[in-house]
Protein backbone atom coordinates (compact mmCIF):
# COMPACT_ATOMS: atom_id res chain seq x y z
CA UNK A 1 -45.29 -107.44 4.13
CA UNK A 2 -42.61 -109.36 1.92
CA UNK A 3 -41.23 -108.37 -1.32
CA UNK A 4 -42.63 -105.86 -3.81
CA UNK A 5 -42.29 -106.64 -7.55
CA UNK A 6 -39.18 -106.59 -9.01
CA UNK A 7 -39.53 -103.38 -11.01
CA UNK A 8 -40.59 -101.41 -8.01
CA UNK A 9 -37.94 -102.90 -6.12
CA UNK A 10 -35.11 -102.41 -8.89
CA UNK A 11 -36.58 -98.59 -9.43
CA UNK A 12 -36.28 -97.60 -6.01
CA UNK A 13 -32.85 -98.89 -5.36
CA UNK A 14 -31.84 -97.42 -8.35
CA UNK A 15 -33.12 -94.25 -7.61
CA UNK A 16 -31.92 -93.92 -3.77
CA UNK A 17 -28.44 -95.14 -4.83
CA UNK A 18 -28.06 -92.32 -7.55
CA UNK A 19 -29.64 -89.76 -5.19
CA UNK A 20 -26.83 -90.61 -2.92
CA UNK A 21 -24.31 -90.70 -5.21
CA UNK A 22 -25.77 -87.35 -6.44
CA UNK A 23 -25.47 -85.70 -2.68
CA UNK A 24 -21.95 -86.83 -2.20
CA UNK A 25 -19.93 -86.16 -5.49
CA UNK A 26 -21.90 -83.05 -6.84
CA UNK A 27 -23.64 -81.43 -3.71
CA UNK A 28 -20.74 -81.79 -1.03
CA UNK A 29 -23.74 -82.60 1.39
CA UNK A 30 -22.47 -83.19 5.23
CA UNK A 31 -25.92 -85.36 5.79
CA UNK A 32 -28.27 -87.83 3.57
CA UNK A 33 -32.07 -89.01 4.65
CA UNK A 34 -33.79 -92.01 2.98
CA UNK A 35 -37.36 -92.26 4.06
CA UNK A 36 -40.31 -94.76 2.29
CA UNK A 37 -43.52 -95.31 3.26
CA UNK A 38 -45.62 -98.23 1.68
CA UNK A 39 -49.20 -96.98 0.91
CA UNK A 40 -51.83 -97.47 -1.40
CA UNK A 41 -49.84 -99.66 -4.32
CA UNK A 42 -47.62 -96.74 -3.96
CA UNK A 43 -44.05 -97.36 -2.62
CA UNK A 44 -43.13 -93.49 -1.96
CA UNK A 45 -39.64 -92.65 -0.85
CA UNK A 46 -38.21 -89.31 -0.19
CA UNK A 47 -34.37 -88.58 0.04
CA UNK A 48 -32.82 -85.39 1.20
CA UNK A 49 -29.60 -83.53 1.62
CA UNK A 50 -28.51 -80.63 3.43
CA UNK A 51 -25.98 -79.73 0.18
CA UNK A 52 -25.66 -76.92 -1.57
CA UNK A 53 -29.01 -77.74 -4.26
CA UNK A 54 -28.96 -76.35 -7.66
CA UNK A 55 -29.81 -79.74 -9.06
CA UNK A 56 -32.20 -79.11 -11.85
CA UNK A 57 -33.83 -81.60 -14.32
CA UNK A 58 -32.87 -79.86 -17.30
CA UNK A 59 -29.33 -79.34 -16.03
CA UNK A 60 -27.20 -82.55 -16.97
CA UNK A 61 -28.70 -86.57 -17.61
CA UNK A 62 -28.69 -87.63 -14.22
CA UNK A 63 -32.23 -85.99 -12.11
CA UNK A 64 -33.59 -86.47 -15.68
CA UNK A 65 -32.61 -89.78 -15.90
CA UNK A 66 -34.22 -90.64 -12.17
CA UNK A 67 -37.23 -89.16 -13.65
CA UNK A 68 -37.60 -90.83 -16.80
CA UNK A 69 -36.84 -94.78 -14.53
CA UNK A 70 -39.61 -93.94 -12.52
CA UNK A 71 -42.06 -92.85 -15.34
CA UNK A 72 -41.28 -95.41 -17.32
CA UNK A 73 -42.72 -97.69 -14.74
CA UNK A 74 -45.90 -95.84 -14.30
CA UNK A 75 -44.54 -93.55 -11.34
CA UNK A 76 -43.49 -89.92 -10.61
CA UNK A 77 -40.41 -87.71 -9.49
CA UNK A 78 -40.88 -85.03 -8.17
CA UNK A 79 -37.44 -82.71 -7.33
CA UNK A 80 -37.11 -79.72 -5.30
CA UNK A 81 -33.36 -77.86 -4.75
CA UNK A 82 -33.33 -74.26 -3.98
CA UNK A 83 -29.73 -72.94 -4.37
CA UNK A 84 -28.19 -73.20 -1.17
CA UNK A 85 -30.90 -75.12 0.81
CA UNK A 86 -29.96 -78.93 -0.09
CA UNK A 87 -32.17 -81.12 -2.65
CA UNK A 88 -34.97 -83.18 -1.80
CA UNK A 89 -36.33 -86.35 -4.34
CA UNK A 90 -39.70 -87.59 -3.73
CA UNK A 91 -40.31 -90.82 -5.75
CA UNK A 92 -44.12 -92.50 -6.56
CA UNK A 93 -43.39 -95.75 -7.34
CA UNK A 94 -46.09 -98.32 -8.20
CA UNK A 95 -46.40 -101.55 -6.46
CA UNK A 96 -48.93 -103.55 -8.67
């Protein structure tokens, strides 16, 4: 399919790397997914951990600041992490 444009590209690597980072220092998780799916001038990607959630976007800068890269390039974040069940980001990320 070749490359996407640079912001989407740049947005989603920022936001998987953090995600990871995230997972490993804050969550203790044991296990990290990264999943994307190119679909209607949407790049969507998903990542998920089996650590101990909690992560909240009014908590600290860091889900907040995931949220406010993607918006700021016409996308979404969306963040679920029930205490004790892991944390799962799902990113809209345009293509155009």
């Amino acid at each position: 399919l070749g490359r996407l444009g640079e912001a989407a590209e740049l947005t989603a690597y920022f936001v998987i790397a953090e995600a990871i980072t995230n997972a490993i220092k804050h969550a203790d998780a044991g296990e990290v997914t990264v999943t994307g799916l190119l679909a209607d001038g949407l790049l969507r990607i998903e990542i998920a951990d089996d650590g101990r959630g909690g992560a909240s976007m009014t908590a600290g800068t860091g889900i907040r600041g995931l949220a406010d890269r993607v918006r700021g390039v016409g996308g979404d974040l969306l963040v679920r992490s029930p205490a004790g069940h892991g944390t799962r980001i799902e990113a809209k990320i345009p293509c155009a």
